[in-house]
Protein backbone atom coordinates (compact mmCIF):
# COMPACT_ATOMS: atom_id res chain seq x y z
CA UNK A 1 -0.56 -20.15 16.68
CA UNK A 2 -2.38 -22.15 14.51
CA UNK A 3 -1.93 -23.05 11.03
CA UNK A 4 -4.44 -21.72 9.51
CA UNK A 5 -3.52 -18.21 11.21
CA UNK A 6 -0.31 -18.48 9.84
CA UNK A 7 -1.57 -19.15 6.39
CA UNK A 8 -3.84 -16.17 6.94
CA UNK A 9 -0.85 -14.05 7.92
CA UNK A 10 1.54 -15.12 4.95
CA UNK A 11 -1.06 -14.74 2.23
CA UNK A 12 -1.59 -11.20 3.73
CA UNK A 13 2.15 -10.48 3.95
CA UNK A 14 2.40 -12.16 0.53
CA UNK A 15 -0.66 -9.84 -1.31
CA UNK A 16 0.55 -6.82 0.58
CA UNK A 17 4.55 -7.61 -1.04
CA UNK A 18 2.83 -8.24 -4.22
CA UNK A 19 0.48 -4.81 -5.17
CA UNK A 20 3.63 -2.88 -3.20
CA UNK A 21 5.79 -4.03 -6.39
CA UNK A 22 2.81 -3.35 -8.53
CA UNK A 23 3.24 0.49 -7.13
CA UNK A 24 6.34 0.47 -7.79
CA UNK A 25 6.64 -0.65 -11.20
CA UNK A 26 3.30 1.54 -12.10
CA UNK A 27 5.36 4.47 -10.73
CA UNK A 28 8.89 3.58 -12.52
CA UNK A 29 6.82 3.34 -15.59
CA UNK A 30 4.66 6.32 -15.79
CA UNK A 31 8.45 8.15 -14.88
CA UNK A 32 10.29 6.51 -17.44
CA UNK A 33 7.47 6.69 -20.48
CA UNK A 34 9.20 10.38 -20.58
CA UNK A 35 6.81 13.34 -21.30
CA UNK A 36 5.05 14.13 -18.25
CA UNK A 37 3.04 16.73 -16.99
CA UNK A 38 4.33 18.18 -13.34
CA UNK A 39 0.72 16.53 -11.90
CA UNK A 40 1.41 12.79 -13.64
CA UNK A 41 5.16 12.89 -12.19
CA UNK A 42 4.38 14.08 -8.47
CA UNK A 43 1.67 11.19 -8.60
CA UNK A 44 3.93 8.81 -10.24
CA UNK A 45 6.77 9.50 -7.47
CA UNK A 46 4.19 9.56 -4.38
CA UNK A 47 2.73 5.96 -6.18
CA UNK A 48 6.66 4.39 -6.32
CA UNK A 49 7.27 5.67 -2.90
CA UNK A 50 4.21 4.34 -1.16
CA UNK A 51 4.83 0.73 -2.68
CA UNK A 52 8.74 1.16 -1.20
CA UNK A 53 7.70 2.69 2.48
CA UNK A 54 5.06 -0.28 2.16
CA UNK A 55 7.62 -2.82 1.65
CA UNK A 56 10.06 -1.56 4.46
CA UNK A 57 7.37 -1.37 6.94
CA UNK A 58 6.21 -5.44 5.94
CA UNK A 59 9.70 -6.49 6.03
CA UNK A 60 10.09 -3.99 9.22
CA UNK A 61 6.65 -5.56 11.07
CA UNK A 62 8.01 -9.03 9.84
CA UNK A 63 11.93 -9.03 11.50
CA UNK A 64 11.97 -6.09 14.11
CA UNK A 65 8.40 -6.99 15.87
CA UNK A 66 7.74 -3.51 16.27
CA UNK A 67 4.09 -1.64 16.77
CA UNK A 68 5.04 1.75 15.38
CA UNK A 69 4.89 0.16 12.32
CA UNK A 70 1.45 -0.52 12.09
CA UNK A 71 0.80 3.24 12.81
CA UNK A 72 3.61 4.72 10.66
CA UNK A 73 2.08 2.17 7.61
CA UNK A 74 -1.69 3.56 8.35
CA UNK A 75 -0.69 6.98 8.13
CA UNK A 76 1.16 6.33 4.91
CA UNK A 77 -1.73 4.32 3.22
CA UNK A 78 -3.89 7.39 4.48
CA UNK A 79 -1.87 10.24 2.59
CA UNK A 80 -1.45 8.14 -0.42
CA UNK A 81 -5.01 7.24 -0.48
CA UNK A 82 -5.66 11.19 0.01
CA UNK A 83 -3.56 11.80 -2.76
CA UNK A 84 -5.36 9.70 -4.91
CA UNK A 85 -8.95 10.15 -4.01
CA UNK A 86 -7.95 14.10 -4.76
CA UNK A 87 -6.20 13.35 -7.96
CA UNK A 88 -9.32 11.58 -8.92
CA UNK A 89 -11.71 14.30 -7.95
CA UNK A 90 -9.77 16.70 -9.78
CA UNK A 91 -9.70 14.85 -13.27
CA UNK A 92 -13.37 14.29 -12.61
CA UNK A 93 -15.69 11.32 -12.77
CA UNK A 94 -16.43 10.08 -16.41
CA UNK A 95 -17.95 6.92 -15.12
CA UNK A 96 -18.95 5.04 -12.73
CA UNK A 97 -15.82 2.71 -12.80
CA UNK A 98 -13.62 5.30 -11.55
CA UNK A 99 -15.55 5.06 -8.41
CA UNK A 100 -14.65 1.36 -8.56
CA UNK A 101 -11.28 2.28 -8.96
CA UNK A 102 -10.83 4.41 -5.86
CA UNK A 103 -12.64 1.89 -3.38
CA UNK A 104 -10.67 -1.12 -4.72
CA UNK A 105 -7.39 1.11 -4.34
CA UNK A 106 -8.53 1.48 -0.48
CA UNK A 107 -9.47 -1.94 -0.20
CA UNK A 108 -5.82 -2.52 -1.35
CA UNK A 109 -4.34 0.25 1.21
CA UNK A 110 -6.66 -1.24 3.96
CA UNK A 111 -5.42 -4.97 3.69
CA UNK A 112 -1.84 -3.73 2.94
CA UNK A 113 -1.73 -1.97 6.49
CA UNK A 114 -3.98 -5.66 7.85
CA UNK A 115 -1.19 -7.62 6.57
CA UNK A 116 1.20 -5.47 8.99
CA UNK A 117 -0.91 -4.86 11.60
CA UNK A 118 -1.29 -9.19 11.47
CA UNK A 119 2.42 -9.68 11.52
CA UNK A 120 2.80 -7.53 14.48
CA UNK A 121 0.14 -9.23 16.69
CA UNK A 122 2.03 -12.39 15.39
CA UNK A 123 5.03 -11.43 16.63
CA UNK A 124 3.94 -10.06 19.57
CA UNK A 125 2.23 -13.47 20.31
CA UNK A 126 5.44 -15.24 20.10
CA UNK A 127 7.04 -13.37 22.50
């Protein structure tokens, strides 16, 4: 493998890592700021636990060199990204940004499940 690949690979694994934490804390925060609507909390859980089941499934792709976890981490970015786009739709569009907001939240979903897909093929090319 060459260096550059690996570079590639590690920066993925490394941006994927870093907006997974981001979930989290965005979720932990929203639950601990106390008054919440039912709505805010189910989307603040479903937020923490997509940034935790994105985590496992790096750290998963990274030591177990497995491909089920490419397909169980697409399926997961693809319910959380329904969840969004649908908790978006509901609240409405006041702007244009908001339409920003969901395609840079599936550009986010889409390298997240690149970055494992990437360390499986690595792996896999190893072997």
């Amino acid at each position: 493998m060459k260096i550059s690949e690996t570079v590639f690979i590690g920066g993925l694994a490394l941006f994927s890592a870093l907006t997974s934490f981001m979930f989290i804390y965005y979720g932990v925060g929203v639950i601990a700021g106390g008054q919440l609507s039912q709505p805010l909390a189910i989307f603040a859980y479903v937020t923490a636990g997509y940034g935790l089941i994105n985590i496992y499934l790096l750290s998963f792709a990274w030591r177990a060199q497995v491909g089920w976890a490419e397909t169980a981490n697409k399926l997961v970015a693809l319910c959380y990204f329904g969840v969004f786009a649908f908790d978006r739709i509901k609240a409405g569009f006041h702007s244009g940004l908001e339409v920003v907001g969901i395609a840079a939240v599936a550009g986010v979903l889409a390298l997240n499940w690149l970055a494992v897909k990437k360390l499986v093929e690595r792996t896999r090319a190893e072997r």
